[in-house]
PDB file of N, CA and C in Angstrom:
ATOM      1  N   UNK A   1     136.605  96.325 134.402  1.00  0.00           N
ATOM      2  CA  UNK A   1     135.445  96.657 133.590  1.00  0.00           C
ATOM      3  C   UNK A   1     135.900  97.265 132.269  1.00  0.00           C
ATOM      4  N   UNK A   2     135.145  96.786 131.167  1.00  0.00           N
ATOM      5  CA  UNK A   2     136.004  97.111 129.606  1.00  0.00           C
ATOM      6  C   UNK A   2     135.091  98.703 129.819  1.00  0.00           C
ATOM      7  N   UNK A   3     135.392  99.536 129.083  1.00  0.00           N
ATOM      8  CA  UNK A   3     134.984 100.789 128.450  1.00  0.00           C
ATOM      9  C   UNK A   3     135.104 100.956 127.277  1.00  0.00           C
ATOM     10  N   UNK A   4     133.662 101.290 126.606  1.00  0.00           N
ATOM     11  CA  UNK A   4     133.741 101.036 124.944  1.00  0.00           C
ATOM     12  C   UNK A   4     134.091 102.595 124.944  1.00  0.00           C
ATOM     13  N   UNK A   5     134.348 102.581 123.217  1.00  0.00           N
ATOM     14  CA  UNK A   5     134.318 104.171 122.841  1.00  0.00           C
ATOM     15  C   UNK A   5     133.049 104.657 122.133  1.00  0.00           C
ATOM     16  N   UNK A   6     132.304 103.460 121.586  1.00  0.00           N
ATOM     17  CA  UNK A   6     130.868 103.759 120.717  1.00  0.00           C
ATOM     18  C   UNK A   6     130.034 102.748 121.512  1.00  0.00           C
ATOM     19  N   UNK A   7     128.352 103.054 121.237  1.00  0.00           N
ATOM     20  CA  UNK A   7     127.718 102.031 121.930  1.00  0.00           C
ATOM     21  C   UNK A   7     126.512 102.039 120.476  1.00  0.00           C
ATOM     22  N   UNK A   8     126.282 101.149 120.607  1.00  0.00           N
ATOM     23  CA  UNK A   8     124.825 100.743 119.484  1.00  0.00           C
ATOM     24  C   UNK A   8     123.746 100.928 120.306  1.00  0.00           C
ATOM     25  N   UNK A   9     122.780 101.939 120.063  1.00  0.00           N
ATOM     26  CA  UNK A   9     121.421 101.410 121.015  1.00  0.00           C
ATOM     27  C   UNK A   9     119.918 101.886 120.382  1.00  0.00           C
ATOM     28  N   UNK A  10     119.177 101.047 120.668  1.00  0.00           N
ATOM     29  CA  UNK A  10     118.059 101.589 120.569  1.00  0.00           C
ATOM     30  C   UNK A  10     116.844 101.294 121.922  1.00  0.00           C
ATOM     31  N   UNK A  11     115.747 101.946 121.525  1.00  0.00           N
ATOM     32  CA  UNK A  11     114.393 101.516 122.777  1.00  0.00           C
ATOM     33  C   UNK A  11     114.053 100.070 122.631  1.00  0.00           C
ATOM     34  N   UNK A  12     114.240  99.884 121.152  1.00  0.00           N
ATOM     35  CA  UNK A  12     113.572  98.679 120.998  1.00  0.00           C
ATOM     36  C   UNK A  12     114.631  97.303 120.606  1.00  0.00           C
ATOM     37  N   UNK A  13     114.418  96.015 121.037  1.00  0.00           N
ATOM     38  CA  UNK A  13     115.128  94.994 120.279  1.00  0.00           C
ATOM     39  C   UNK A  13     116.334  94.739 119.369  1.00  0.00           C
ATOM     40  N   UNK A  14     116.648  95.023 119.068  1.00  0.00           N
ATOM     41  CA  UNK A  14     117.500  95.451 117.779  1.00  0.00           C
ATOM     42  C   UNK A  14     117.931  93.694 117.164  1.00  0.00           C
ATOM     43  N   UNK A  15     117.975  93.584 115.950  1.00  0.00           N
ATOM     44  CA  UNK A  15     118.688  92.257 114.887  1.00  0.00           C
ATOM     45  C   UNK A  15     118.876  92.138 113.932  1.00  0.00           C
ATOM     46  N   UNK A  16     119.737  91.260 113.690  1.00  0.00           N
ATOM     47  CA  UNK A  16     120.632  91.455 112.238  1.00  0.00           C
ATOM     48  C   UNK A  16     122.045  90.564 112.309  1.00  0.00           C
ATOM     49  N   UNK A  17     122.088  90.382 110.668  1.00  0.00           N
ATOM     50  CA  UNK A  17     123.160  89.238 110.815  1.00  0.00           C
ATOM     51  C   UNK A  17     124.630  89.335 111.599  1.00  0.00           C
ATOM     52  N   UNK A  18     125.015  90.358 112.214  1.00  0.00           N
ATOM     53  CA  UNK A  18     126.114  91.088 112.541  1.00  0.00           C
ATOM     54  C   UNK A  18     125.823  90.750 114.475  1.00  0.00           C
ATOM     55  N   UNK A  19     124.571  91.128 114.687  1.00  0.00           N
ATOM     56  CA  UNK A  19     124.660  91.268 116.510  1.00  0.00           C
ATOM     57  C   UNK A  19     124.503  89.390 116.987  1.00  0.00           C
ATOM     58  N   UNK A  20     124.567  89.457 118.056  1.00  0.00           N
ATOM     59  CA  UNK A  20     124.440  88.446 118.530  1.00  0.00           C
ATOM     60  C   UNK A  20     122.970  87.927 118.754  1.00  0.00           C
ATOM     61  N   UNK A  21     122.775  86.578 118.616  1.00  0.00           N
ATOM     62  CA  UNK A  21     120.862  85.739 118.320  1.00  0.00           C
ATOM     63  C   UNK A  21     120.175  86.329 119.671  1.00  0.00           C
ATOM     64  N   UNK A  22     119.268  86.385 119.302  1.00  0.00           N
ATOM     65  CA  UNK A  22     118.060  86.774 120.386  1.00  0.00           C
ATOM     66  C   UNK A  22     117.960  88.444 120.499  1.00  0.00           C
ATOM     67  N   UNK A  23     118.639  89.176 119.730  1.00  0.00           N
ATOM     68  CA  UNK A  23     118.337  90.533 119.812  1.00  0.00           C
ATOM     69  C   UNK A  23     119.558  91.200 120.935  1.00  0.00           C
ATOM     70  N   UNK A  24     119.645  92.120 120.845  1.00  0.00           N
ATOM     71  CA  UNK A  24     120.314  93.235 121.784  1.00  0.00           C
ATOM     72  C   UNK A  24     119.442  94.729 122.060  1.00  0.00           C
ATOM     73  N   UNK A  25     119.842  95.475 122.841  1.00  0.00           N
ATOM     74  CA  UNK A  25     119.355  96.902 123.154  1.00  0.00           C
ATOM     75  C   UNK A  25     120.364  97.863 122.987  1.00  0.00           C
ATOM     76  N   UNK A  26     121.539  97.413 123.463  1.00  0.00           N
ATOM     77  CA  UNK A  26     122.385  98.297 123.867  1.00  0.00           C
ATOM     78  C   UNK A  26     124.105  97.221 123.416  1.00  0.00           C
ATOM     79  N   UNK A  27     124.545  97.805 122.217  1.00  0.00           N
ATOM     80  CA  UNK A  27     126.236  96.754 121.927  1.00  0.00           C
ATOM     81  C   UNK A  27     127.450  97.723 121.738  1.00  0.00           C
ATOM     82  N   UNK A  28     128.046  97.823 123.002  1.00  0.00           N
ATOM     83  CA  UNK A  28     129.632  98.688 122.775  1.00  0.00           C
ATOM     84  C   UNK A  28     130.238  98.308 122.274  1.00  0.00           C
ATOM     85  N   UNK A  29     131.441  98.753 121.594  1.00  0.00           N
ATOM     86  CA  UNK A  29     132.211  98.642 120.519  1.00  0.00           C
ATOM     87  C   UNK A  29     133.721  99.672 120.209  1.00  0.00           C
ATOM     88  N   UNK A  30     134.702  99.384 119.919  1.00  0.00           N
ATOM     89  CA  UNK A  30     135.949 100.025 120.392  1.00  0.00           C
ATOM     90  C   UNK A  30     135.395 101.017 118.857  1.00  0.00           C
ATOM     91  N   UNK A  31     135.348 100.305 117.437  1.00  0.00           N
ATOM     92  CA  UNK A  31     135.488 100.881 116.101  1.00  0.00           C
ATOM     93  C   UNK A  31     134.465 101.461 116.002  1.00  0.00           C
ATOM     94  N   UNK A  32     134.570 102.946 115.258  1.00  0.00           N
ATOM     95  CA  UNK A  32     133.370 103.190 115.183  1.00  0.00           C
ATOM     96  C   UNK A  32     132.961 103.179 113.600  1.00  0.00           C
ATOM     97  N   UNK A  33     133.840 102.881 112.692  1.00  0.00           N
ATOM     98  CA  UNK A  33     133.083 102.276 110.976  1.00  0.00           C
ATOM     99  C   UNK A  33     132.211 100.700 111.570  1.00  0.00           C
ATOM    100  N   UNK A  34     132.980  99.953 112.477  1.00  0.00           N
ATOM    101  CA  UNK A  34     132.413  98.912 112.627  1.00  0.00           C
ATOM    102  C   UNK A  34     130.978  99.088 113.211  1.00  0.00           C
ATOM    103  N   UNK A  35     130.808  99.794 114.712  1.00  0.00           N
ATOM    104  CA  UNK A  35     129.460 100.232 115.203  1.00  0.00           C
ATOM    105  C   UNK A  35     128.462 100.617 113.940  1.00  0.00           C
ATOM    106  N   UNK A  36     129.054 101.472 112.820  1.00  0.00           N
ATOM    107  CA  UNK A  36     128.347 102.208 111.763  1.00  0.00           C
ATOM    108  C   UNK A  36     127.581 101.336 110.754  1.00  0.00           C
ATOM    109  N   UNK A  37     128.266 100.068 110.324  1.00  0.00           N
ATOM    110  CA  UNK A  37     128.242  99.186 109.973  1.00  0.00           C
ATOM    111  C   UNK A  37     127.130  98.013 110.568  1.00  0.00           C
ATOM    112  N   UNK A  38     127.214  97.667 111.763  1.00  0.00           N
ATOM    113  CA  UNK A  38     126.374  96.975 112.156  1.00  0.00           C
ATOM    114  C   UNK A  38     124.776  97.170 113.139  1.00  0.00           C
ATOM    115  N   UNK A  39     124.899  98.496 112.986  1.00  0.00           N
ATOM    116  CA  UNK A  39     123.959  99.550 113.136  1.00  0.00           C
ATOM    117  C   UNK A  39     122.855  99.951 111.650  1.00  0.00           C
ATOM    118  N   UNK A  40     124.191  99.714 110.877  1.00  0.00           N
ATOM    119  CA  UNK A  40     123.338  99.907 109.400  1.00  0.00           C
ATOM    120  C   UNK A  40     122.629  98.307 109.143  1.00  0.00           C
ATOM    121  N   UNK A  41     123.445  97.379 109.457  1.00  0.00           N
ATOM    122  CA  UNK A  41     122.683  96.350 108.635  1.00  0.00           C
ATOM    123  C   UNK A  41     121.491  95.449 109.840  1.00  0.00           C
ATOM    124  N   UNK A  42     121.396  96.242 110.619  1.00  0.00           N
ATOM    125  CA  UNK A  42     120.000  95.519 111.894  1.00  0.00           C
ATOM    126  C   UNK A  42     119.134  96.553 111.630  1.00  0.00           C
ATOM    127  N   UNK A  43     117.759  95.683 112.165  1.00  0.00           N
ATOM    128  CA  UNK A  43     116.676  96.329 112.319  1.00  0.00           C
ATOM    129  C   UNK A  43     116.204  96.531 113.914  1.00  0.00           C
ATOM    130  N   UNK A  44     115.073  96.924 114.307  1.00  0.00           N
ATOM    131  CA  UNK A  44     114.573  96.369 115.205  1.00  0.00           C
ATOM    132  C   UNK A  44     113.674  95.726 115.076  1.00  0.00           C
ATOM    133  N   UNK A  45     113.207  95.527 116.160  1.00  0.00           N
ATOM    134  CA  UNK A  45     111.959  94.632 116.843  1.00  0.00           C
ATOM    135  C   UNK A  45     110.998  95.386 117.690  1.00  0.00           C
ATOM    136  N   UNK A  46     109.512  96.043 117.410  1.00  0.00           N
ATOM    137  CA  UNK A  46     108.652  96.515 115.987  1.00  0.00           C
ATOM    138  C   UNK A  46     109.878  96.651 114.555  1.00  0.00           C
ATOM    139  N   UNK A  47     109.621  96.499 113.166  1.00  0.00           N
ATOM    140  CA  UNK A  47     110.719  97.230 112.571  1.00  0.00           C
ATOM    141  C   UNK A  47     110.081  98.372 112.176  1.00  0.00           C
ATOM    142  N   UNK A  48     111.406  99.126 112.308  1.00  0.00           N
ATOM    143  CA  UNK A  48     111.167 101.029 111.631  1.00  0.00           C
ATOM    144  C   UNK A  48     111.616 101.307 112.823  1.00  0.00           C
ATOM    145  N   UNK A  49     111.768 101.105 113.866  1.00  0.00           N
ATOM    146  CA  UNK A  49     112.289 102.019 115.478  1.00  0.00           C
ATOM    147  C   UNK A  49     113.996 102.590 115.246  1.00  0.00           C
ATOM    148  N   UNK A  50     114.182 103.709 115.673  1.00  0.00           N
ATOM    149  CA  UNK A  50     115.567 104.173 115.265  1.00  0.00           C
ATOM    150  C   UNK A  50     116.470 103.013 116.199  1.00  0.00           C
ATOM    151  N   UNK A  51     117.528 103.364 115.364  1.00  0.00           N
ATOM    152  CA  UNK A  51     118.711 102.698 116.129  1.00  0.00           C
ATOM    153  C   UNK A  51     119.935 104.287 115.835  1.00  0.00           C
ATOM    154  N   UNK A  52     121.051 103.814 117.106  1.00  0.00           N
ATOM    155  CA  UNK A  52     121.884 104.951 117.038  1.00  0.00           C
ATOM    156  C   UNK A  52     123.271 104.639 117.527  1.00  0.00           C
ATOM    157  N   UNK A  53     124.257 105.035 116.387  1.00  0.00           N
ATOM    158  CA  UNK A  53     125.860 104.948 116.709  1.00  0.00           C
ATOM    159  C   UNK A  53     125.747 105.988 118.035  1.00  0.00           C
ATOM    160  N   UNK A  54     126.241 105.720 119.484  1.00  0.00           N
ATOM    161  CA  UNK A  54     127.080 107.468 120.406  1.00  0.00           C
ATOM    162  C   UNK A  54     128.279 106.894 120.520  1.00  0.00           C
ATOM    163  N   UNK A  55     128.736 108.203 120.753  1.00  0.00           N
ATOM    164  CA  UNK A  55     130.708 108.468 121.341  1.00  0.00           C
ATOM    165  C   UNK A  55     130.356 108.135 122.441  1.00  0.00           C
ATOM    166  N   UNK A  56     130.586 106.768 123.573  1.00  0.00           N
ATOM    167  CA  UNK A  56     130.131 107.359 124.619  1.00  0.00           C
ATOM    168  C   UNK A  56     130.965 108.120 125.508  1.00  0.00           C
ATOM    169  N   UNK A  57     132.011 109.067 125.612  1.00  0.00           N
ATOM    170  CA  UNK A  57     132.673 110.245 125.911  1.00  0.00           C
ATOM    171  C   UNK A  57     131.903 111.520 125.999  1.00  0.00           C
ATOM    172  N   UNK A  58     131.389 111.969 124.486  1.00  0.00           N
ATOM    173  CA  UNK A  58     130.616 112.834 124.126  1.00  0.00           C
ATOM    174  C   UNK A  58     129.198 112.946 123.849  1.00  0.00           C
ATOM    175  N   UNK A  59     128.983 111.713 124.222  1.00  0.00           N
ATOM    176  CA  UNK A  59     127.560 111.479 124.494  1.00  0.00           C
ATOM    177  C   UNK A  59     126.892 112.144 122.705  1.00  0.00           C
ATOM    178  N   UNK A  60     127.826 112.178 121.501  1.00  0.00           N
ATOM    179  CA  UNK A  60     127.176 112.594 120.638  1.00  0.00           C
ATOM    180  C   UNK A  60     126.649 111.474 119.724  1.00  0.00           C
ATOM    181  N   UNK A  61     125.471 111.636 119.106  1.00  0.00           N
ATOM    182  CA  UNK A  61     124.980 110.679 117.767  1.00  0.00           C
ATOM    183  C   UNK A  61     125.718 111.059 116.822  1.00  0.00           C
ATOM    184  N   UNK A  62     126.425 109.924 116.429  1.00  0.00           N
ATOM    185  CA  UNK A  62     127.560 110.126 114.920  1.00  0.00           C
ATOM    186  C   UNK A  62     126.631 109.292 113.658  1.00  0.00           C
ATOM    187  N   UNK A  63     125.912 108.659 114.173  1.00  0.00           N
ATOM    188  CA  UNK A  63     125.078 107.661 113.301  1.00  0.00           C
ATOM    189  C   UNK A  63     123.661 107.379 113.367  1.00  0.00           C
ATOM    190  N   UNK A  64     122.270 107.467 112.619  1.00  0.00           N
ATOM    191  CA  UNK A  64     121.262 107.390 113.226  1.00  0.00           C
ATOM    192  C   UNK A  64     119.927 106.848 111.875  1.00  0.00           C
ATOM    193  N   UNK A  65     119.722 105.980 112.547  1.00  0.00           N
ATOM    194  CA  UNK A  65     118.764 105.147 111.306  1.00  0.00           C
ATOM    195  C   UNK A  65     117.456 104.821 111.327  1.00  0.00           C
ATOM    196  N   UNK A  66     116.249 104.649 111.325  1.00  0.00           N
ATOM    197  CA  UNK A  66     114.959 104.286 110.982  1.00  0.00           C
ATOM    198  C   UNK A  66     114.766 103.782 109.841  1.00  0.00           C
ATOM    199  N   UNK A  67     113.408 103.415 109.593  1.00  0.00           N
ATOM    200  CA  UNK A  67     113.373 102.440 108.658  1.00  0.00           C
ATOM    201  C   UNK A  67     112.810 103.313 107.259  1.00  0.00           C
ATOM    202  N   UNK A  68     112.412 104.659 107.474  1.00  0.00           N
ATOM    203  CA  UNK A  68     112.657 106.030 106.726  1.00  0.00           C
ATOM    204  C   UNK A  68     114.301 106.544 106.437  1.00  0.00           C
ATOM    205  N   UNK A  69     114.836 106.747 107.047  1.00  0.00           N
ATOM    206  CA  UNK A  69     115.919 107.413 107.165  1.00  0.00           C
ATOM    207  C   UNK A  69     117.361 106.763 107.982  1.00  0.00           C
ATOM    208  N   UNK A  70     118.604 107.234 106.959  1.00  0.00           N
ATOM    209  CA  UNK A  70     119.819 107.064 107.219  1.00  0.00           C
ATOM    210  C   UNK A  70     120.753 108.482 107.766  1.00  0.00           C
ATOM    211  N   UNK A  71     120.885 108.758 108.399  1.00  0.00           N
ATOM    212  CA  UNK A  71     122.079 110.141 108.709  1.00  0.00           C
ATOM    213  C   UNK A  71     123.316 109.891 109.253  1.00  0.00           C
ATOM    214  N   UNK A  72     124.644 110.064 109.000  1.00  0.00           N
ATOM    215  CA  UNK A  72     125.565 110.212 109.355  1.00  0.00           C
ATOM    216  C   UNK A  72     125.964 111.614 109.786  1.00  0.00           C
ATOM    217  N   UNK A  73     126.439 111.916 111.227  1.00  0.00           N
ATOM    218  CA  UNK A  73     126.705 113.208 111.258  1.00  0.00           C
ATOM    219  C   UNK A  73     127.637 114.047 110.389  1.00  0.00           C
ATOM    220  N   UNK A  74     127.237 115.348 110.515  1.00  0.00           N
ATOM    221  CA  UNK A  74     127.503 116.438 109.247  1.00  0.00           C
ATOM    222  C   UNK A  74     126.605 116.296 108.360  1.00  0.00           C
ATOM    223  N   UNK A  75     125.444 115.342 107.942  1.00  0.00           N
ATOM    224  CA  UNK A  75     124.955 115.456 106.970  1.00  0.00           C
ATOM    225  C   UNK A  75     123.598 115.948 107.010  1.00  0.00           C
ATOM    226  N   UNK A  76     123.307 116.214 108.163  1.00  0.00           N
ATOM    227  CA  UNK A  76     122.001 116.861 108.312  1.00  0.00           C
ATOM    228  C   UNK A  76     121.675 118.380 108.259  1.00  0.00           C
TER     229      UNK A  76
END
């Protein structure tokens, strides 16, 4: 079984030219500029629903987006 170090997720749908067709919920990922990255350029499905970079180790949000708002942690 692989073990990521970041996971992409949101409640809702998530898409964008970066994830794979038909939407995702939930996309692990070893990099985390890359997770940051393809987290930034999807939306969801309603759009405006957050989406969120975690460590999954530390279970912390390093990254967190709506269709209001961008945060990278430390910057809040």
């Amino acid at each position: 079984m692989v073990t990521y170090k970041y996971q992409i997720e949101s409640l809702y749908p998530m898409v964008g030219p970066l994830l794979p067709e038909g939407g995702v919920i939930t996309l692990g990922l070893h990099d985390h500029a890359l997770a940051i990255v393809i987290a930034a350029k999807s939306v969801t499905v309603p759009y405006g629903k957050e989406i969120r970079v975690v460590h999954v180790n530390s279970g912390e949000v390093i990254f967190r987006k709506t269709a209001a708002t961008v945060t990278t942690a430390g910057e809040e």
